[in-house]
PDB file of N, CA and C in Angstrom:
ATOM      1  N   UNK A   1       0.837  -1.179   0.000  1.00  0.00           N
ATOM      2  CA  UNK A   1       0.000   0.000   0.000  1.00  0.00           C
ATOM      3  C   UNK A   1       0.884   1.245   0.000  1.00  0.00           C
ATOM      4  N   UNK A   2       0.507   2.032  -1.044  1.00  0.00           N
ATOM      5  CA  UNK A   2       1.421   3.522  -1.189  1.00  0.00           C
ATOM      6  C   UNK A   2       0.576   4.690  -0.546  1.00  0.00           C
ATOM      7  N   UNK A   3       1.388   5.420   0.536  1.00  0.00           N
ATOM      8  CA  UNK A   3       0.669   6.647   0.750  1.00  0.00           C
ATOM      9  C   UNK A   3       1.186   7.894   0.210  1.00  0.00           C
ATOM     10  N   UNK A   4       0.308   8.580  -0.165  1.00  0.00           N
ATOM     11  CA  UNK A   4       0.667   9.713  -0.711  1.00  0.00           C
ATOM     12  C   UNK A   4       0.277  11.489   0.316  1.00  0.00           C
ATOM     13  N   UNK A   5       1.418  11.549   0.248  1.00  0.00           N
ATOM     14  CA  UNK A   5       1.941  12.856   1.302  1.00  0.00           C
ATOM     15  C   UNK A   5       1.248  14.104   0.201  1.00  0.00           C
ATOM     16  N   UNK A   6       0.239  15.121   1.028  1.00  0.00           N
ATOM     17  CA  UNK A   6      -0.206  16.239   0.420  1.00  0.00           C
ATOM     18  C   UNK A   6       0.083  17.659   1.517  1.00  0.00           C
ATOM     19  N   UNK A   7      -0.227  18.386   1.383  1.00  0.00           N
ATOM     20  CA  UNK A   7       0.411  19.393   2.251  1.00  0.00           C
ATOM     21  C   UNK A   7      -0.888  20.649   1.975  1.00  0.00           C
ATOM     22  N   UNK A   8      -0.730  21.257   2.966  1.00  0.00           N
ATOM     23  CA  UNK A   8      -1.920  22.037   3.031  1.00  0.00           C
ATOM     24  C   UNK A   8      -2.076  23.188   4.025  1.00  0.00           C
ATOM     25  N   UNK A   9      -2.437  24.016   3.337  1.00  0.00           N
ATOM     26  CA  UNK A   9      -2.052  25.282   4.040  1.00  0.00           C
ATOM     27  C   UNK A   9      -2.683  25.674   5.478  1.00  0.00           C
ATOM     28  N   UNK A  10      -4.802  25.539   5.671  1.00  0.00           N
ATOM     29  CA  UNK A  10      -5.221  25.331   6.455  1.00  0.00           C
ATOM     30  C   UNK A  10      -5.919  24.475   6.901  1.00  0.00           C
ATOM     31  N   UNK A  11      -6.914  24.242   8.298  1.00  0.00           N
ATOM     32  CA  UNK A  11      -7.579  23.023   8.056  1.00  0.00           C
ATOM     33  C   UNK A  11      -8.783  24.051   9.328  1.00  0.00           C
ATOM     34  N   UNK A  12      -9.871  23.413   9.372  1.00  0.00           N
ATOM     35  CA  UNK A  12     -11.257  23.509   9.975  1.00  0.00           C
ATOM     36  C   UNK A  12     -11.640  22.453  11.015  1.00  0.00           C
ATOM     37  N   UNK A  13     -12.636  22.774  12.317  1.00  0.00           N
ATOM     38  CA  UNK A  13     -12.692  21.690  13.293  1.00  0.00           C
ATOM     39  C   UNK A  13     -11.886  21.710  14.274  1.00  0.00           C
ATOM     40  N   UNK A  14     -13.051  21.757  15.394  1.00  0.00           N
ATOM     41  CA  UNK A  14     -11.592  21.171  16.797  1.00  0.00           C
ATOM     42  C   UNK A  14     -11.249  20.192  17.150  1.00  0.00           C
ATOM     43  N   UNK A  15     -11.806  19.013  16.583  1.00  0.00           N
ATOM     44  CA  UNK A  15     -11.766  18.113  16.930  1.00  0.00           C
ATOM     45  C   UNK A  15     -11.227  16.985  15.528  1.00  0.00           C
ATOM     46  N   UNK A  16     -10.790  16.048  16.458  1.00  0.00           N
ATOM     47  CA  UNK A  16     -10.322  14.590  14.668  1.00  0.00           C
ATOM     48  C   UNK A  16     -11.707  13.953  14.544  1.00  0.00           C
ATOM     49  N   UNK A  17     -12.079  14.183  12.996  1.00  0.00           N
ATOM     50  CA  UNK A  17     -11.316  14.606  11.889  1.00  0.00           C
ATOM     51  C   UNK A  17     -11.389  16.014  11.659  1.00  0.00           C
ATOM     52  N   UNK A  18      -9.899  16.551  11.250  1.00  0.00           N
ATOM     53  CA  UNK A  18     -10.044  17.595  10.794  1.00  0.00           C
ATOM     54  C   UNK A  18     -10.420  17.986   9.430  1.00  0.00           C
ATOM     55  N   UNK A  19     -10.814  18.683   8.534  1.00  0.00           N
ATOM     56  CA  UNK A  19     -11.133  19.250   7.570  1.00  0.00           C
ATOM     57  C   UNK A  19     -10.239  20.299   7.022  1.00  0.00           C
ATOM     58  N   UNK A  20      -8.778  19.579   6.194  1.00  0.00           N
ATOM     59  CA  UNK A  20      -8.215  20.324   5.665  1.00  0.00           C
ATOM     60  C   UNK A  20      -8.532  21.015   4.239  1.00  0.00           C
ATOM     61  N   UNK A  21      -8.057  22.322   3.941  1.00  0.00           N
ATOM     62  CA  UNK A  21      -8.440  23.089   2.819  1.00  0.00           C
ATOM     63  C   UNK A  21      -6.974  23.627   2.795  1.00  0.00           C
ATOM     64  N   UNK A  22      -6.720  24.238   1.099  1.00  0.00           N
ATOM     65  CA  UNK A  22      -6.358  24.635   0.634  1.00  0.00           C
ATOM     66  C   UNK A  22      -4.892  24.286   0.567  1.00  0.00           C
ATOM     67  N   UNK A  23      -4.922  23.199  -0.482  1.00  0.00           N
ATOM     68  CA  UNK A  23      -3.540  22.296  -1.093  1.00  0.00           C
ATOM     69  C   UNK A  23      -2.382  22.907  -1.633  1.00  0.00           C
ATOM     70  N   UNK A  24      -1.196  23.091  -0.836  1.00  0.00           N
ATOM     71  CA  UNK A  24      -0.386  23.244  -1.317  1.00  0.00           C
ATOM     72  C   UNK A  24       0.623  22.929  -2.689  1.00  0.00           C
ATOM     73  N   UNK A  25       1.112  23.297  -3.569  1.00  0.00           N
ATOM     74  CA  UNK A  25       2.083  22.300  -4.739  1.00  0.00           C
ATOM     75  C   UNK A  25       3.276  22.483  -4.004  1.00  0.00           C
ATOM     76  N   UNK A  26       4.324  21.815  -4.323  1.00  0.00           N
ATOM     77  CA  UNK A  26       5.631  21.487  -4.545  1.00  0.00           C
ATOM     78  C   UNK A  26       6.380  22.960  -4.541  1.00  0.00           C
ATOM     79  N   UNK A  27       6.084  23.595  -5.548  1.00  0.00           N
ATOM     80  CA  UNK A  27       7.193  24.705  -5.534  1.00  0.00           C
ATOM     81  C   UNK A  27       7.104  26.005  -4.428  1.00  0.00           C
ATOM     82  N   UNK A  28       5.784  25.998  -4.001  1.00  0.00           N
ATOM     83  CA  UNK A  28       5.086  27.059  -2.798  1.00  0.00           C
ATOM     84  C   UNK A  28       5.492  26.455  -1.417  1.00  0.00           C
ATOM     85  N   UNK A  29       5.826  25.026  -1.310  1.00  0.00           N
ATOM     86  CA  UNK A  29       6.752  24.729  -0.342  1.00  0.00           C
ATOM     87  C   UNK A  29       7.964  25.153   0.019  1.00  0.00           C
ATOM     88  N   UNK A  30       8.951  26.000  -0.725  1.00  0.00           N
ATOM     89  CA  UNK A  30      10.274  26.523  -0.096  1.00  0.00           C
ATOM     90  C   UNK A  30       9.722  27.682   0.065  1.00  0.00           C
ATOM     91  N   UNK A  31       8.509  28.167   0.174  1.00  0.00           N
ATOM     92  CA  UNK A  31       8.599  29.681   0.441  1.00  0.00           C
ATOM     93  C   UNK A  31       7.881  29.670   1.737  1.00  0.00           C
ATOM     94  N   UNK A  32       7.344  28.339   2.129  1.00  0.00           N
ATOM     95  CA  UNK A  32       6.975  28.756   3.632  1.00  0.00           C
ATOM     96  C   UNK A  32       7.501  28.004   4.833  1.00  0.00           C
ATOM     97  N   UNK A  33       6.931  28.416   6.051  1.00  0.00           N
ATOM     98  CA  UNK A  33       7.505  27.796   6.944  1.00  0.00           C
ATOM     99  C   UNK A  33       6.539  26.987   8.134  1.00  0.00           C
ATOM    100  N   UNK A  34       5.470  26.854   7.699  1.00  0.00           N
ATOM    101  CA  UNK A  34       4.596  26.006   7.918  1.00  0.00           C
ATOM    102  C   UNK A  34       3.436  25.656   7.402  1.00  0.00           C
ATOM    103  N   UNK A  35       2.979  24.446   7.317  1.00  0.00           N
ATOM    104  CA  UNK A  35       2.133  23.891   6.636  1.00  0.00           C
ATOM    105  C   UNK A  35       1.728  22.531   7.815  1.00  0.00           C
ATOM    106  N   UNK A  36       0.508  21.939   7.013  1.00  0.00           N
ATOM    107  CA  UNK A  36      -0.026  20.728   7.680  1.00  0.00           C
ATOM    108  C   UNK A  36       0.555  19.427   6.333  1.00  0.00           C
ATOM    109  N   UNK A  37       0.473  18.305   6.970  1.00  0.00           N
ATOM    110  CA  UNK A  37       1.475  17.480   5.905  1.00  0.00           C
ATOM    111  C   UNK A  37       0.372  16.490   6.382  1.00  0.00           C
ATOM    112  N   UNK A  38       0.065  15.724   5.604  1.00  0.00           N
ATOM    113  CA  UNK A  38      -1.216  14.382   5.734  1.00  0.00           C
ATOM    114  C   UNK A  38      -1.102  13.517   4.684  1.00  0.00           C
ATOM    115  N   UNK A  39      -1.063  12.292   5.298  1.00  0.00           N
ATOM    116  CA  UNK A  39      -0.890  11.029   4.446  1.00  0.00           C
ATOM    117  C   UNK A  39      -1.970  10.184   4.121  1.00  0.00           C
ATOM    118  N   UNK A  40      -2.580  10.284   2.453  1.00  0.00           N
ATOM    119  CA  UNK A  40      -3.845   9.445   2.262  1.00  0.00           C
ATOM    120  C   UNK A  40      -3.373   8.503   1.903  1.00  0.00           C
TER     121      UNK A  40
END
């Protein structure tokens, strides 16, 4: 089984599960310094 790592800027909810929004790409990753990282 392969998981695939997505990254994401925010997420919604106080509680698990959270409700992440707004997907980061690849190249908008060296310009920040935090993000949420989740493995489907």
């Amino acid at each position: 089984m392969t998981n695939e790592c997505r990254c994401f800027m925010t997420y919604s909810g106080l509680k698990l599960s959270l409700k992440l929004s707004q997907p980061l790409v690849e190249p908008v990753l060296n310009d920040r310094n935090t993000f949420l990282r989740a493995w489907f």
